[in-house]
Protein backbone atom coordinates (compact mmCIF):
# COMPACT_ATOMS: atom_id res chain seq x y z
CA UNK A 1 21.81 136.35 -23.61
CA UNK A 2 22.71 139.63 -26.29
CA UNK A 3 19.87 140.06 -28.95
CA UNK A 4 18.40 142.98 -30.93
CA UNK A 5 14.80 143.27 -32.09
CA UNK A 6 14.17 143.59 -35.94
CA UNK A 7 10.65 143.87 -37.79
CA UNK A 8 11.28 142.01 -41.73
CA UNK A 9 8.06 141.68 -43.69
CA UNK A 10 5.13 140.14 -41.37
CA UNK A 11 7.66 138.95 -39.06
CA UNK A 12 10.21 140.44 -35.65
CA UNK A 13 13.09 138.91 -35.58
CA UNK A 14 15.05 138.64 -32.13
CA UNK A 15 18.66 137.82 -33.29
CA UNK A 16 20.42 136.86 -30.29
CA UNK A 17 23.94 137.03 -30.23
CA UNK A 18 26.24 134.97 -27.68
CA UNK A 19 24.68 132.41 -24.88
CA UNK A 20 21.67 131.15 -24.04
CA UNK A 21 21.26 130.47 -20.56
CA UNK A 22 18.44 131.28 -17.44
CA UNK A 23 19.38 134.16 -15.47
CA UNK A 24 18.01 137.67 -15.55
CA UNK A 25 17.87 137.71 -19.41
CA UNK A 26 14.96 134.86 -19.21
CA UNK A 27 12.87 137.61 -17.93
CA UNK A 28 13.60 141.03 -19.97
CA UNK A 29 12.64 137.75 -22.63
CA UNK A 30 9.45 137.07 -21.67
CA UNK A 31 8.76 140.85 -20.82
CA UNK A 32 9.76 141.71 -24.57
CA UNK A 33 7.28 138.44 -26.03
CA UNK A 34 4.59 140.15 -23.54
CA UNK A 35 4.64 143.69 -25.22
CA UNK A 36 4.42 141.93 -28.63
CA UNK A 37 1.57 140.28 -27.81
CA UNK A 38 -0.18 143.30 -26.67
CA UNK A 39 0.88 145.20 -29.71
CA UNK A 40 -0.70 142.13 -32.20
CA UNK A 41 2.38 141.32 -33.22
CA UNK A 42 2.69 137.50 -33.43
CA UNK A 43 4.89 136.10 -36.12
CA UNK A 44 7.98 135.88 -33.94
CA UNK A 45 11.34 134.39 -35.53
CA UNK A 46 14.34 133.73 -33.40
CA UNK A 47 17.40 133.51 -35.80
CA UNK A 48 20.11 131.63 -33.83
CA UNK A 49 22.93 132.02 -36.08
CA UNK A 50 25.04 134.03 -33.75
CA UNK A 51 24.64 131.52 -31.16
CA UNK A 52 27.65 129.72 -29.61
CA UNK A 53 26.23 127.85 -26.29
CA UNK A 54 22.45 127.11 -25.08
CA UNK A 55 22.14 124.99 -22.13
CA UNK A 56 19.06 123.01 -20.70
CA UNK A 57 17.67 126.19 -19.22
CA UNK A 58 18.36 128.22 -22.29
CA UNK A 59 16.20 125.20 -23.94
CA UNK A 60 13.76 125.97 -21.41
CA UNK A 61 13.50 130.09 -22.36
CA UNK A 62 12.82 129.02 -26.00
CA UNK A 63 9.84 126.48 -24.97
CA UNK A 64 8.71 129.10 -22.27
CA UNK A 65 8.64 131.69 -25.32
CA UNK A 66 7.22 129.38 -27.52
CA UNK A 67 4.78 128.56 -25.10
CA UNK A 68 3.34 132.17 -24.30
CA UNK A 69 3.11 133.22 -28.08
CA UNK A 70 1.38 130.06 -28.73
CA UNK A 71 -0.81 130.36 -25.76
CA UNK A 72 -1.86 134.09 -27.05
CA UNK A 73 -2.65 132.95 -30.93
CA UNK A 74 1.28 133.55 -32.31
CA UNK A 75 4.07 131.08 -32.99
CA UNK A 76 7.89 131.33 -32.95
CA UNK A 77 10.19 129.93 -36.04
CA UNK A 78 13.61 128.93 -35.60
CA UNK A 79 16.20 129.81 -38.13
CA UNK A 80 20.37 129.40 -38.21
CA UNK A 81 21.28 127.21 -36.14
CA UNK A 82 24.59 125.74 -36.31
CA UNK A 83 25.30 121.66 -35.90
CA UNK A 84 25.42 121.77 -32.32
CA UNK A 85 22.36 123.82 -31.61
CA UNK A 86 20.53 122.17 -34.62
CA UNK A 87 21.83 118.67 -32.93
CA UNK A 88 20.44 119.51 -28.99
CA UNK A 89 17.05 120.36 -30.66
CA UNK A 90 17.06 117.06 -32.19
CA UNK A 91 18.35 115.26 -29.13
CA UNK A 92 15.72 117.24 -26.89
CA UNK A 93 13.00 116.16 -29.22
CA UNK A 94 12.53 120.13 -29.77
CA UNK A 95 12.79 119.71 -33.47
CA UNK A 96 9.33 117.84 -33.59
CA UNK A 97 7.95 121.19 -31.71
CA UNK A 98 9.80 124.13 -33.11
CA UNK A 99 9.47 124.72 -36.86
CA UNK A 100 12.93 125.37 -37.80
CA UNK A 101 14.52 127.18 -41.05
CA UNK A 102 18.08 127.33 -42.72
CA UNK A 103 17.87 130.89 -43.59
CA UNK A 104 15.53 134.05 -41.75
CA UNK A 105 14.49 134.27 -45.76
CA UNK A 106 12.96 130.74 -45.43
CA UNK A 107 11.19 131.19 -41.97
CA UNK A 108 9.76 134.78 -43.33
CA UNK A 109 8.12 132.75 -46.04
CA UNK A 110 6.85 129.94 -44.11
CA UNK A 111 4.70 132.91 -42.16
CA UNK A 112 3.55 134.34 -45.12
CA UNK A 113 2.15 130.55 -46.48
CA UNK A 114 0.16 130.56 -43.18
């Protein structure tokens, strides 16, 4: 799992680029959600557009994630995905639990209604 690190408005914005799958990557993750949290900064989106393949434990990394910000007062948006992503959130139930957004544009807003 690729992704780069992006501040827009209110918001950082991991765009992750490739797979999403456990392995080594699950923890630089978390380690990278940590120091957010410790620098206040809790309006997290994670713009899936570039994504080609999650599996159930790359499912897993986004509810761990989601999890953790939650847990510490922050929340995590979910914006891009394509039909197959958009159709294993809906499959997994995850749509219910992740608020989800066409466009980064769209999620950016929906933090700023907050």
């Amino acid at each position: 799992m690729k992704y780069s690190i992006n501040e827009k408005y209110n918001c950082v914005v991991f765009e992750i680029k490739g797979k999403i799958k456990g392995g080594p990557h699950a923890e630089v993750f978390r380690n990278d959600l940590q120091k957010l949290i410790d620098e206040d900064k809790k309006n997290v989106i994670i713009d899936l557009g570039k994504v080609n393949f999650m599996d159930s434990s790359g499912i897993g990394i986004l509810i761990g994630g989601f999890k953790t910000m939650r847990d510490n007062g922050g929340d995590i948006k979910l914006c891009n995905a394509d039909k197959r992503i958009t159709s294993l959130l809906m499959v997994s139930h995850l749509n219910t639990v992740f608020d989800t957004h066409p466009s980064l544009d769209s999620a950016v807003k929906a933090y700023e209604i907050k």
